[in-house]
N, C-alpha and C. Protein backbone atom coordinates (compact mmCIF):
# COMPACT_ATOMS: atom_id res chain seq x y z
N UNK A 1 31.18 -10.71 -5.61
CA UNK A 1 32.04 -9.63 -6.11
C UNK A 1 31.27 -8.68 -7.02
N UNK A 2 30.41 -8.81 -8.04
CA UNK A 2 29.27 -8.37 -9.00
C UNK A 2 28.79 -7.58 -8.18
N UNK A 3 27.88 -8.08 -7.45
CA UNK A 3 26.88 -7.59 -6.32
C UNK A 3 27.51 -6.23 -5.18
N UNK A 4 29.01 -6.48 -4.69
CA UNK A 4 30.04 -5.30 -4.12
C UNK A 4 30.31 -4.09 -4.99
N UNK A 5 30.71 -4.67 -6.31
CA UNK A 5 30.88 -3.81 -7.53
C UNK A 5 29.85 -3.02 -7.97
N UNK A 6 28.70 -3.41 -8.13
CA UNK A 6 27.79 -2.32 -8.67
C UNK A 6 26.57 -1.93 -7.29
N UNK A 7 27.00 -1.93 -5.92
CA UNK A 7 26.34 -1.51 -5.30
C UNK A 7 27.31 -0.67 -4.76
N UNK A 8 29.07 -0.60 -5.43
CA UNK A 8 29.89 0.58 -4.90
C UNK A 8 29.58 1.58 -6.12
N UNK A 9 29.50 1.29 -7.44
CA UNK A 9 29.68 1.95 -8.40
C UNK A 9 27.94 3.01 -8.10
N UNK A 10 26.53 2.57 -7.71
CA UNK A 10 25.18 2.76 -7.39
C UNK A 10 26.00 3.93 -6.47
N UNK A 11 26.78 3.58 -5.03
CA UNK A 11 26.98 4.73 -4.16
C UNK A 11 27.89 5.99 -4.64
N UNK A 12 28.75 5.74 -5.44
CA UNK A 12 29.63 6.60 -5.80
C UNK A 12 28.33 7.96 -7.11
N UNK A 13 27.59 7.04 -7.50
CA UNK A 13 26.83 7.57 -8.77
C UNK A 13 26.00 8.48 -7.68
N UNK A 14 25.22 8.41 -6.83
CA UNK A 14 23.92 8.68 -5.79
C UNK A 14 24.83 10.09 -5.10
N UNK A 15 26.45 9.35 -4.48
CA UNK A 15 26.61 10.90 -4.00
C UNK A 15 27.00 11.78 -4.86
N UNK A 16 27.62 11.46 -6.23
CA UNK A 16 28.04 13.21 -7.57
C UNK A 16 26.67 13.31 -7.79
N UNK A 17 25.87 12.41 -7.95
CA UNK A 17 24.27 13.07 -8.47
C UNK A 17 23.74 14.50 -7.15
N UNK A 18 23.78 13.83 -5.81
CA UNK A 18 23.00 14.57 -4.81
C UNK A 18 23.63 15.54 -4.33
N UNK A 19 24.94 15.34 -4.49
CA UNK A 19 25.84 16.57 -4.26
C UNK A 19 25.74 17.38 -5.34
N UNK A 20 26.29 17.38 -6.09
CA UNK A 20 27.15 18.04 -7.31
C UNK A 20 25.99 18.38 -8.74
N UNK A 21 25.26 17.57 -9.12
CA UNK A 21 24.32 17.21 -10.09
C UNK A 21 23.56 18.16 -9.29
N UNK A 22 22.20 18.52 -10.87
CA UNK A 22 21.04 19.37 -10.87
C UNK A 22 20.19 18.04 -10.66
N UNK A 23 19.57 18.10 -9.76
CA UNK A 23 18.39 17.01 -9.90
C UNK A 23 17.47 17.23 -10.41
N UNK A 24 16.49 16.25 -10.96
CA UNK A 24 15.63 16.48 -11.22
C UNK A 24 14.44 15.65 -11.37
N UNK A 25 12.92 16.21 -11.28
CA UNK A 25 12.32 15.29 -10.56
C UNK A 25 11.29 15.09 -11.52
N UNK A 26 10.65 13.91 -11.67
CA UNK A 26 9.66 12.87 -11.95
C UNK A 26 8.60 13.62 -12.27
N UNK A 27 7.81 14.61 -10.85
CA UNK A 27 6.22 14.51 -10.77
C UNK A 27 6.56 16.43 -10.65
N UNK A 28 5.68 16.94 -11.53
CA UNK A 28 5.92 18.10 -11.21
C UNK A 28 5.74 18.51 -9.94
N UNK A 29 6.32 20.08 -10.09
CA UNK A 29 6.35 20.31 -8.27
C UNK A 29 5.13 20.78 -7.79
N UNK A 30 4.47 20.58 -6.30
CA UNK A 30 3.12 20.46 -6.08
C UNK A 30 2.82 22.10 -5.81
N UNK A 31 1.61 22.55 -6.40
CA UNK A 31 0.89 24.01 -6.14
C UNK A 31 0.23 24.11 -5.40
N UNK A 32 0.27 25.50 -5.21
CA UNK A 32 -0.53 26.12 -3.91
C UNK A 32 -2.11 26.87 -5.07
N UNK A 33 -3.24 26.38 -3.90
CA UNK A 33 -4.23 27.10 -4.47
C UNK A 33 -4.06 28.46 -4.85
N UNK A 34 -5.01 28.90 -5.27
CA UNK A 34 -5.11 30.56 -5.05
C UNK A 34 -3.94 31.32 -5.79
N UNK A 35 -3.83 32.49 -5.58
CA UNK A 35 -3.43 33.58 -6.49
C UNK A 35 -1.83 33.43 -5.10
N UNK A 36 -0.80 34.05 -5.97
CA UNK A 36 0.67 33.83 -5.12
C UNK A 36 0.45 34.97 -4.54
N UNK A 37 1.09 35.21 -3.22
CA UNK A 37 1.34 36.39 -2.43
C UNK A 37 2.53 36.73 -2.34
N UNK A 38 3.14 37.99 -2.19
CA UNK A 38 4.44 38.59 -2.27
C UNK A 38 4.97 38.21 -0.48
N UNK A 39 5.92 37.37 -0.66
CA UNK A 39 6.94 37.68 1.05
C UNK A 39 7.66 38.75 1.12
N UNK A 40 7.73 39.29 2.36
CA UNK A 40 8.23 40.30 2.92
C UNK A 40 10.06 39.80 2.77
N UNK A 41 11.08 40.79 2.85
CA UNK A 41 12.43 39.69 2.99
C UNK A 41 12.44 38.81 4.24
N UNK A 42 12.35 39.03 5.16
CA UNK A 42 12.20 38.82 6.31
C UNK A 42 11.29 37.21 6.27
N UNK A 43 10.09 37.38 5.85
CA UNK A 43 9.70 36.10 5.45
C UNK A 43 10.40 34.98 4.58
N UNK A 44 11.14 35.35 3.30
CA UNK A 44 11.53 34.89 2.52
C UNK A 44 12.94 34.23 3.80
N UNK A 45 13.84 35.00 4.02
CA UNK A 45 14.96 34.64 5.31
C UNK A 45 14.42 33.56 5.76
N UNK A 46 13.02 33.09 6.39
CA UNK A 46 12.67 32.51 7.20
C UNK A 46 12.23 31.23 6.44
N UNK A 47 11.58 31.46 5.76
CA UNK A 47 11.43 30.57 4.73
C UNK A 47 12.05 29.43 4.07
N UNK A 48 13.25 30.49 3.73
CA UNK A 48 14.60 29.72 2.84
C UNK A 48 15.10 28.61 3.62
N UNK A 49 15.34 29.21 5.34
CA UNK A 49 15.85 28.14 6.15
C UNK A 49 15.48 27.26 6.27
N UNK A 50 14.29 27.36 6.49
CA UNK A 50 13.51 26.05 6.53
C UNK A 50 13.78 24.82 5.53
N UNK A 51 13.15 25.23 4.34
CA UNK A 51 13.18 24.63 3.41
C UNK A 51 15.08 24.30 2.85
N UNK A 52 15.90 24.96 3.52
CA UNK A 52 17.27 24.70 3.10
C UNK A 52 17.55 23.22 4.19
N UNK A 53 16.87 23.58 5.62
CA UNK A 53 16.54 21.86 6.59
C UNK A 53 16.23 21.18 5.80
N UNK A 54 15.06 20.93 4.91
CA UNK A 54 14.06 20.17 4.49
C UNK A 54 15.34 19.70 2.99
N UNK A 55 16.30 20.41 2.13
CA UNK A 55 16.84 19.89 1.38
C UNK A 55 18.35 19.20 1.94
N UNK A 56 18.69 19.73 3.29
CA UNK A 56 19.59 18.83 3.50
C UNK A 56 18.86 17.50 4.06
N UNK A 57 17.81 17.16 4.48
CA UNK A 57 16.74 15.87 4.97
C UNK A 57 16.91 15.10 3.47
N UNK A 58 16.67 15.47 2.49
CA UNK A 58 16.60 14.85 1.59
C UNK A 58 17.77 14.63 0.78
N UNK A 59 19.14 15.15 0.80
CA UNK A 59 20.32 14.98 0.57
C UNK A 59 20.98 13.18 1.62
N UNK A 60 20.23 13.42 3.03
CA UNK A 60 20.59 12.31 3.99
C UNK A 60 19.88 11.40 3.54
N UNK A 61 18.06 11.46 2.78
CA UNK A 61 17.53 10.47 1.95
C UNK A 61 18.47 9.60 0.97
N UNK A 62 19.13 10.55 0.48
CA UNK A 62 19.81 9.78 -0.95
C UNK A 62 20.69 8.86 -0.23
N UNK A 63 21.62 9.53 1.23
CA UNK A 63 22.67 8.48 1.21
C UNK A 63 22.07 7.64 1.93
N UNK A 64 20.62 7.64 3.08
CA UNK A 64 20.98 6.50 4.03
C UNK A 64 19.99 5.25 2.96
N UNK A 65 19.52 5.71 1.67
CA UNK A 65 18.41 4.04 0.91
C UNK A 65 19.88 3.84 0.07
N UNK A 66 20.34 4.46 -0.31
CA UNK A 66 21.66 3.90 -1.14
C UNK A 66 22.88 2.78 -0.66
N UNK A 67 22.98 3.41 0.61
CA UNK A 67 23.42 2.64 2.11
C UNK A 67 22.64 1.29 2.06
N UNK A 68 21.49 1.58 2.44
CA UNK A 68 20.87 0.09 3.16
C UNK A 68 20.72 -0.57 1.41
N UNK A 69 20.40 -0.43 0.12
CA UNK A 69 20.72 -1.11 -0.78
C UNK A 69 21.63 -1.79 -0.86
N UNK A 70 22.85 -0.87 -0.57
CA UNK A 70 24.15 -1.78 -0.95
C UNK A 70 24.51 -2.56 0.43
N UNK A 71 23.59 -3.26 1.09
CA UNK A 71 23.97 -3.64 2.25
C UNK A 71 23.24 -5.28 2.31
N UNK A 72 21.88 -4.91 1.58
CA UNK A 72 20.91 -6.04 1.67
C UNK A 72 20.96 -7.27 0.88
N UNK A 73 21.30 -8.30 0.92
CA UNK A 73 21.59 -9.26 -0.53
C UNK A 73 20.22 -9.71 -0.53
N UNK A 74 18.76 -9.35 -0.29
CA UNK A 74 17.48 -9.45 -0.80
C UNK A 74 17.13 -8.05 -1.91
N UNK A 75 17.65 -9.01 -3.41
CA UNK A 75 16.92 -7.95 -4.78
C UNK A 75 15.81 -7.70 -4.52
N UNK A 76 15.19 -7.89 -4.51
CA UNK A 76 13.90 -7.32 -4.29
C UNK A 76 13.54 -6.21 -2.92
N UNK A 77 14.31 -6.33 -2.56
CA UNK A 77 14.02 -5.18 -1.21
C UNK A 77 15.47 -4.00 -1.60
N UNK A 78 16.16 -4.48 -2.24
CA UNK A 78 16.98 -3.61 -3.51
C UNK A 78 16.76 -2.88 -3.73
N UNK A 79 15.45 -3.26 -4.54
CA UNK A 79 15.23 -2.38 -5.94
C UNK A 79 14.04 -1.90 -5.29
N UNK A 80 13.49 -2.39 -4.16
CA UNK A 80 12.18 -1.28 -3.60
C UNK A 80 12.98 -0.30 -3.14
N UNK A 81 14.40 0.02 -2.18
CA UNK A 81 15.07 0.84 -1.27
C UNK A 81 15.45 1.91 -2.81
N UNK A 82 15.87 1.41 -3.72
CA UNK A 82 16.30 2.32 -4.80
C UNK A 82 15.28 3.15 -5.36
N UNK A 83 13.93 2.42 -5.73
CA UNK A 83 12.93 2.76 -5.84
C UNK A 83 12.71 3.89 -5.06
N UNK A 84 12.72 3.86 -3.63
CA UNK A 84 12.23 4.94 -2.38
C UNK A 84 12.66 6.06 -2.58
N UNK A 85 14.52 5.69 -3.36
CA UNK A 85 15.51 6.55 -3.73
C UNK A 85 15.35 7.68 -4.42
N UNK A 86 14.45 7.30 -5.41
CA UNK A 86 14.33 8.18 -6.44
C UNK A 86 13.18 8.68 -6.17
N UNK A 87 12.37 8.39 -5.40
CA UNK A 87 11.18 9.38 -5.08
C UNK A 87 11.68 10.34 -4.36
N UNK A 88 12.83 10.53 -3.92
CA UNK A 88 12.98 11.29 -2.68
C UNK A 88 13.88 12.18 -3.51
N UNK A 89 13.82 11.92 -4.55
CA UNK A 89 15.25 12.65 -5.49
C UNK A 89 13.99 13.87 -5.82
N UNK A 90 12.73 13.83 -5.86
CA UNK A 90 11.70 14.80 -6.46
C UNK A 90 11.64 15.59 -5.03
N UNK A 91 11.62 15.13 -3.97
CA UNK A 91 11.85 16.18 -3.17
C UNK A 91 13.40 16.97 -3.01
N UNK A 92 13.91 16.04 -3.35
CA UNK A 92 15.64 17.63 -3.54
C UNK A 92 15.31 18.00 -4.49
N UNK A 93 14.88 17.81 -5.92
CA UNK A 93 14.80 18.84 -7.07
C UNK A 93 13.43 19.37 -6.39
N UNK A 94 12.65 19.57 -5.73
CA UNK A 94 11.97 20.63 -5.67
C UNK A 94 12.00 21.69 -4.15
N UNK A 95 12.75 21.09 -3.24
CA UNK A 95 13.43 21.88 -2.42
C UNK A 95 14.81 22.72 -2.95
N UNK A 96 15.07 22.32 -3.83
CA UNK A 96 16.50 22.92 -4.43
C UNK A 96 15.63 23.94 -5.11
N UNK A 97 14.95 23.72 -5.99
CA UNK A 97 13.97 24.96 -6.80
C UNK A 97 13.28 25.98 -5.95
N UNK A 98 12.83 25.58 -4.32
CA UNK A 98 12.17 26.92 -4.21
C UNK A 98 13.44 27.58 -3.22
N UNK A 99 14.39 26.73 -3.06
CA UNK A 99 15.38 27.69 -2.25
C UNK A 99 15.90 28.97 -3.47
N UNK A 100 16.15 28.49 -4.65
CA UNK A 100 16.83 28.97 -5.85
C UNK A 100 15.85 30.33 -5.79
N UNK A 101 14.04 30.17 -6.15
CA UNK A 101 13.12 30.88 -5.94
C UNK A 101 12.91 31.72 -4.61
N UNK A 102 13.56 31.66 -3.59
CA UNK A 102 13.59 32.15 -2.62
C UNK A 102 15.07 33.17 -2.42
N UNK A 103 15.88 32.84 -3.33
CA UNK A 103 17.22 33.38 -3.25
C UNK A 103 17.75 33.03 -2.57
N UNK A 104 17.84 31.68 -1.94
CA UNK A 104 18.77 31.55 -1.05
C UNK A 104 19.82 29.95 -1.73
N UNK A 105 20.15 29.60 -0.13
CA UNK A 105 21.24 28.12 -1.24
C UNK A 105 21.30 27.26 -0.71
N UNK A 106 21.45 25.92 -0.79
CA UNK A 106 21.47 24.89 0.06
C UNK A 106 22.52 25.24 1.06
N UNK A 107 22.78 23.97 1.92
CA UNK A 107 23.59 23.74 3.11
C UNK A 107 25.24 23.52 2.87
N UNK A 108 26.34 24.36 3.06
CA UNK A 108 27.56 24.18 2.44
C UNK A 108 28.01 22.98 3.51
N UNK A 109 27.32 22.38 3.95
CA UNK A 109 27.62 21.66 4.74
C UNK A 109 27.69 20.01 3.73
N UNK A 110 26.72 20.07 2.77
CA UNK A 110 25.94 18.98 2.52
C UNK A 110 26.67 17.77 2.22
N UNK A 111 28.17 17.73 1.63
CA UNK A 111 28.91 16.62 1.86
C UNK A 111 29.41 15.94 3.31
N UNK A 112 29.27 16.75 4.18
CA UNK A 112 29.14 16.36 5.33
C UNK A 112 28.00 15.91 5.69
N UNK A 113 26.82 16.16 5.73
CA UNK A 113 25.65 15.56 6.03
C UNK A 113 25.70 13.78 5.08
N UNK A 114 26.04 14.57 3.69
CA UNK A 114 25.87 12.93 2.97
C UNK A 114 26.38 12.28 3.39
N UNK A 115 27.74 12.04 3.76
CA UNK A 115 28.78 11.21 4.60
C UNK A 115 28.23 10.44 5.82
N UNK A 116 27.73 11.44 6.74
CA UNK A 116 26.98 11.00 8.28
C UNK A 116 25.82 10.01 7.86
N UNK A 117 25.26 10.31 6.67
CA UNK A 117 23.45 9.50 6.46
C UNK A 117 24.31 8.22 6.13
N UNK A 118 25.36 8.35 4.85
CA UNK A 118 25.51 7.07 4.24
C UNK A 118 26.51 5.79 5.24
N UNK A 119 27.19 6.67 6.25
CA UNK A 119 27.62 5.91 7.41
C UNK A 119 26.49 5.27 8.33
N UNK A 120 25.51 6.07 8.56
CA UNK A 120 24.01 5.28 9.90
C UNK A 120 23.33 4.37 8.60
N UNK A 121 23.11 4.73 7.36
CA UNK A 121 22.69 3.55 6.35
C UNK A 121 22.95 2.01 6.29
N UNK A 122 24.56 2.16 6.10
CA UNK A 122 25.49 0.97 6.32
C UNK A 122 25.24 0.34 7.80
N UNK A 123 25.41 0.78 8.50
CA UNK A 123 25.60 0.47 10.04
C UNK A 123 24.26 -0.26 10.25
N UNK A 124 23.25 0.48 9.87
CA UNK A 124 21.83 -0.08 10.33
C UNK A 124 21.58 -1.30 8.78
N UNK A 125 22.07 -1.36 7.68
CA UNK A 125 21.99 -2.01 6.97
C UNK A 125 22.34 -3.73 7.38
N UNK A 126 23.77 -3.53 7.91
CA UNK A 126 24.53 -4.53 8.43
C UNK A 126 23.74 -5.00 9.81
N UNK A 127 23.27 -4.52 10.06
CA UNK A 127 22.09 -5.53 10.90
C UNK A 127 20.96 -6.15 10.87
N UNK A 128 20.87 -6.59 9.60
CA UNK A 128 19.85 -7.36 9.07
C UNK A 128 18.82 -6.34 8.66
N UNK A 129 18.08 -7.05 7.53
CA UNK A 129 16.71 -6.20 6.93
C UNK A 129 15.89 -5.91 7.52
N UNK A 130 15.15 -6.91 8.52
CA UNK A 130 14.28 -6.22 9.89
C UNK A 130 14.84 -5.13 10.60
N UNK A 131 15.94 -4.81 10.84
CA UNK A 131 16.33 -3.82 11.52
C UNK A 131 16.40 -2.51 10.63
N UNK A 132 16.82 -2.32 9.39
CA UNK A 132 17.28 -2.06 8.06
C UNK A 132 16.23 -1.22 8.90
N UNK A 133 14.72 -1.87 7.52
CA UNK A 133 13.17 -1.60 7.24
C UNK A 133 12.86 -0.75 8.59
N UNK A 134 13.43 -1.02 10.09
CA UNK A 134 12.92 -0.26 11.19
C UNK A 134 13.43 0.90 11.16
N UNK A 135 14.59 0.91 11.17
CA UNK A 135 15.47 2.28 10.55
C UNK A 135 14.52 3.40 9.44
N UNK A 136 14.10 2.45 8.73
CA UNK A 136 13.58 3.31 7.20
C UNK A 136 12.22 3.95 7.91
N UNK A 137 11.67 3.15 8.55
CA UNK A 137 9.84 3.32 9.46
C UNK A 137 10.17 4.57 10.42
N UNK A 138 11.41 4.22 11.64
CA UNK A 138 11.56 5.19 12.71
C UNK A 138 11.78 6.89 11.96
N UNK A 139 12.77 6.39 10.92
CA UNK A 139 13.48 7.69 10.18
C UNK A 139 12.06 8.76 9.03
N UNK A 140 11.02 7.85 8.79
CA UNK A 140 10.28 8.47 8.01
C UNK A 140 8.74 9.47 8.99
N UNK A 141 9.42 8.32 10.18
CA UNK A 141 8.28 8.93 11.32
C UNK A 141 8.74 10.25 12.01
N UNK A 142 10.05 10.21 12.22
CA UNK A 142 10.47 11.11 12.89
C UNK A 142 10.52 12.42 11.37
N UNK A 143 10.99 12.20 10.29
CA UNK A 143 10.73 13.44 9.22
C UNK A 143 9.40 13.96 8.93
N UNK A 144 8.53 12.73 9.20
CA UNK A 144 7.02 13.49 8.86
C UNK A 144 6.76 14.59 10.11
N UNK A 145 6.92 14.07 11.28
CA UNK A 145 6.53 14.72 12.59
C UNK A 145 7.27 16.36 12.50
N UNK A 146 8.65 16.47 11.65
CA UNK A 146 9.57 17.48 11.47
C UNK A 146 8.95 18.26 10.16
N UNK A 147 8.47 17.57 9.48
CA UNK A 147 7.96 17.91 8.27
C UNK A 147 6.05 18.95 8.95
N UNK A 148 5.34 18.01 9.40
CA UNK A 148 4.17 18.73 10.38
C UNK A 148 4.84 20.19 11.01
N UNK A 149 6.06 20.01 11.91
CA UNK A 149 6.11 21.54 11.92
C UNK A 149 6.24 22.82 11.92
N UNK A 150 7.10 22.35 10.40
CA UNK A 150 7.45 23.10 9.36
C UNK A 150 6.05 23.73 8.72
N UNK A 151 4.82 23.07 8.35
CA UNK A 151 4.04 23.44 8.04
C UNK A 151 3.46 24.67 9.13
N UNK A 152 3.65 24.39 10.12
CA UNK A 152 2.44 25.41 11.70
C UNK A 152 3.89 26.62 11.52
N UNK A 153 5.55 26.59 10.75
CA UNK A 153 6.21 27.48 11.22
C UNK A 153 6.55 28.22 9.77
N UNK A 154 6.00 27.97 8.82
CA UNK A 154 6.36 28.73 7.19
C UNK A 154 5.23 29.83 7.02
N UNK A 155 5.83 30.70 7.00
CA UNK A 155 4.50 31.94 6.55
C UNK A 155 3.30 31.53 5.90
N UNK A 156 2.04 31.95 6.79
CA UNK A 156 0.95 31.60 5.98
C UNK A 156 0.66 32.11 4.43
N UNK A 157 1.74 32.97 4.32
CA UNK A 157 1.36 33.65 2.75
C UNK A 157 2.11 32.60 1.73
N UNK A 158 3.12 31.77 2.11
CA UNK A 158 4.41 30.92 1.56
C UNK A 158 3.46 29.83 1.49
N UNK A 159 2.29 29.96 -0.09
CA UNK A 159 1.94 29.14 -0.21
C UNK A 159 2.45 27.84 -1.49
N UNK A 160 3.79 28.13 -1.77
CA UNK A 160 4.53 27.18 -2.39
C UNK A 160 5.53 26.46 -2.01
N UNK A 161 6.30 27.27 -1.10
CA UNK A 161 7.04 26.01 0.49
C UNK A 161 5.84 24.86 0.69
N UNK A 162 4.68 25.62 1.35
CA UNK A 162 3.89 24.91 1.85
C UNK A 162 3.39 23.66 1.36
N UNK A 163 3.15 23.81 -0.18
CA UNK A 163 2.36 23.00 -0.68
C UNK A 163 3.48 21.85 -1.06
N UNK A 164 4.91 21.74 -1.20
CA UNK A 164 5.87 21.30 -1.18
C UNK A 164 5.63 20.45 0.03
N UNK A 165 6.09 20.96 0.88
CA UNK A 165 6.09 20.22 2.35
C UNK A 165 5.24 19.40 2.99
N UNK A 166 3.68 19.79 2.53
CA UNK A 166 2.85 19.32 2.35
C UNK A 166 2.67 17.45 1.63
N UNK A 167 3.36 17.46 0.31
CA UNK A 167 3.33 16.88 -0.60
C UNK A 167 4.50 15.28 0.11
N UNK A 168 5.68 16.19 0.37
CA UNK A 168 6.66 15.85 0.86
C UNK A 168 6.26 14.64 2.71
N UNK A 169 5.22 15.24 3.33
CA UNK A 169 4.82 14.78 4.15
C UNK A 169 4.27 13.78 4.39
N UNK A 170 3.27 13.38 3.13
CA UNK A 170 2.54 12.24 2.31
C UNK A 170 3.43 11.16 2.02
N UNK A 171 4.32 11.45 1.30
CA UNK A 171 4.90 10.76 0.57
C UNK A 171 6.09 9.84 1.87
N UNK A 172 6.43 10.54 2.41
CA UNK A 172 7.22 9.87 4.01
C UNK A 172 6.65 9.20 4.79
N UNK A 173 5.44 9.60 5.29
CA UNK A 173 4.41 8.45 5.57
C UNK A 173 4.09 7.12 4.68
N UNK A 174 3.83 7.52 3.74
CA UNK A 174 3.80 6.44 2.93
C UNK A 174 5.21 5.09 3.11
N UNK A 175 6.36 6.22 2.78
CA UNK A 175 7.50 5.48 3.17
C UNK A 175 7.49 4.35 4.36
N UNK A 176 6.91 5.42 5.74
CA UNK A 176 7.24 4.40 6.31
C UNK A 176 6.15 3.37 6.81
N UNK A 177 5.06 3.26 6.32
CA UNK A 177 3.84 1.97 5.68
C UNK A 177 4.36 1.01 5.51
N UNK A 178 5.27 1.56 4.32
CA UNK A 178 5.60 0.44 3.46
C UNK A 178 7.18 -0.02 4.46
N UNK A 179 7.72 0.36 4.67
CA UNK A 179 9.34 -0.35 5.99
C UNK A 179 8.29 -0.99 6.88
N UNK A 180 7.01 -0.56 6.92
CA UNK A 180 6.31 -1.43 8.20
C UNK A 180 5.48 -2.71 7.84
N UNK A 181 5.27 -2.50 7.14
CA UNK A 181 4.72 -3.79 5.72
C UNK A 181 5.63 -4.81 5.25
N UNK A 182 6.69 -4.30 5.16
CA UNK A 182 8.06 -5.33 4.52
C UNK A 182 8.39 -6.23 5.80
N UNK A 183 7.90 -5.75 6.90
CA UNK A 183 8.64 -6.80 7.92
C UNK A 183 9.74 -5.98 8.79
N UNK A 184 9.82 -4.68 9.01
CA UNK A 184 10.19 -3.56 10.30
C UNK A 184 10.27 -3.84 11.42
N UNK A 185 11.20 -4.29 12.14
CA UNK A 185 11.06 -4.18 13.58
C UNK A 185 11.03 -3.16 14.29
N UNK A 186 10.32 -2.47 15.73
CA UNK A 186 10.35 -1.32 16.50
C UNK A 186 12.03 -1.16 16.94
N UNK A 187 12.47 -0.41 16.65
CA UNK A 187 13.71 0.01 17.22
C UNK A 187 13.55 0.26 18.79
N UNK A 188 14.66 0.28 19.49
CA UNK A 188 14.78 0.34 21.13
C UNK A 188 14.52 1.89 20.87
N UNK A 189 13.75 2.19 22.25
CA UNK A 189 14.17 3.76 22.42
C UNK A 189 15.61 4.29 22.56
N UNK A 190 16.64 3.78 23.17
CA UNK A 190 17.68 4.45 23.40
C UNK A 190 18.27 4.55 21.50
N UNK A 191 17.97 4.08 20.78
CA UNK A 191 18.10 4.14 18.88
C UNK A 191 17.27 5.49 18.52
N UNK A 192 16.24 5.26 18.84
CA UNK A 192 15.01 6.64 18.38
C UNK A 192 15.67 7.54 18.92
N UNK A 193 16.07 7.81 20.27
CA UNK A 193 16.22 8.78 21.14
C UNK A 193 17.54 9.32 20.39
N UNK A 194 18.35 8.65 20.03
CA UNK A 194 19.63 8.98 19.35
C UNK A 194 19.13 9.80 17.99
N UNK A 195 18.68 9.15 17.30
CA UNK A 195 18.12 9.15 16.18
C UNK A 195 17.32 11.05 16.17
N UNK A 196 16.91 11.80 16.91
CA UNK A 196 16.15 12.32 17.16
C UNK A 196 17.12 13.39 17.32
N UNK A 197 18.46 12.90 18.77
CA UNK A 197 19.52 13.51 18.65
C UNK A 197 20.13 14.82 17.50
N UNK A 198 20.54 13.44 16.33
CA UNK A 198 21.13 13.78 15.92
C UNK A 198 20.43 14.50 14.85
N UNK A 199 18.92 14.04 14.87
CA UNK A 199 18.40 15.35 14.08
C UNK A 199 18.50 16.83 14.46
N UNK A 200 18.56 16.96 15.43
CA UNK A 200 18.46 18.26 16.27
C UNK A 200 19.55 19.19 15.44
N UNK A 201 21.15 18.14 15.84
CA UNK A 201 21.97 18.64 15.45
C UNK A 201 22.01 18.93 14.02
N UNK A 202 21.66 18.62 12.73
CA UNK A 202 21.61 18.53 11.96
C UNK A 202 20.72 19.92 11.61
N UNK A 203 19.48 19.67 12.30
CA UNK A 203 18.37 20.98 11.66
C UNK A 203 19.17 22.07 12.27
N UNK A 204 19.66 22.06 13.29
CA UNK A 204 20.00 23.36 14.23
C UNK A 204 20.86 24.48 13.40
N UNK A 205 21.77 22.98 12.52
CA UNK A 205 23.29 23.22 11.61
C UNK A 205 22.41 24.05 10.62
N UNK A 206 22.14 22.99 9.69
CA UNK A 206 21.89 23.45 8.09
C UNK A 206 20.58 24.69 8.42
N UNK A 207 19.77 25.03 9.36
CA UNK A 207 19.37 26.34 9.18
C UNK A 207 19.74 27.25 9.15
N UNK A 208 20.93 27.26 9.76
CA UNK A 208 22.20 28.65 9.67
C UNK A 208 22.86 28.62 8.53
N UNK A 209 23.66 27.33 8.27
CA UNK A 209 24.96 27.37 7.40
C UNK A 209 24.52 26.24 6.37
């Protein structure tokens, strides 16, 4: 009952923080060499979207490790998933900052997105931690690969998206090392293939709206 209780009270706290709350992050936000260059609007438009994808990705971060936390009765793989949590909280406070810097705004969508992550969290939670950890591996593989090409599609002058995304790219890999280290099983393709799905739908969404 303890363990239900403060892994409902953890989810309720994770979505007013990622929704509603100013986040804010740990490691300052990562720089671009060199002297800044002025974007055209047109660039900046292009820009914003992107990086408005890249903060609803990390809005679905918060709910689907909050999810598989409150799912796992191994503390220690707990408090690593919470752990993951809050690293990923430095990428919404610094995707939230250069959208702000870009003039544009997150996704009015984003309680809807949180909802969808923290539902596939649970779901893949409740099937044991090997499956969990594969979830966390497939999901960090498929954002880095999304994250790569974002980098080949952000204005070469947008050298503070970049260096963001950049940063952001590292750090997801890393993620999923470590889901592959803990004991990860390969998910079926017809899971990935879904999985991939519903990214589509998701980036297709929050770059518009």
């Amino acid at each position: 009952m303890t363990h239900a209780m403060d892994s409902l009270l953890e989810a309720a706290d994770s979505a007013l923080r990622a929704l509603f709350a100013k986040p804010h992050a740990v490691r300052p936000v990562p720089q671009a060499p060199g002297p800044k260059e002025e974007l055209s609007p047109a660039e900046k438009r292009h820009a914003a979207a992107l990086m408005r994808v890249n903060h609803v990705g990390e809005i679905c971060a918060q709910a689907l490790y909050t999810a598989q936390a409150a799912t796992t009765r191994d503390a220690k793989l707990r408090a690593e998933l919470l752990h993951a949590a809050s690293e990923e909280t430095d990428h919404l406070a610094w995707t939230a900052q250069r959208l702000e810097a870009l003039g544009d705004r997150p996704s009015l969508l984003n309680p809807l997105w949180y909802a969808g992550a923290f539902g596939l969290g649970l779901v893949a939670g409740r099937m044991g931690d090997p499956f969990s950890l594969g979830f966390v591996a497939e999901t960090e593989r498929q954002v880095e690969a999304h994250l790569d090409g974002h980098l080949q599609r952000l204005p070469a002058k947008d050298g503070a998206s970049r260096a963001i995304v950049a940063q952001m790219k590292e750090d997801e890999a890393r993620h999923a090392r470590w889901a592959m280290d803990e004991g990860a099983v390969e998910l079926p393709p017809p899971a990935r293939a879904l999985m991939r799905a519903a990214a589509r739908v998701m980036t297709t969404v929050a770059h518009h709206i």
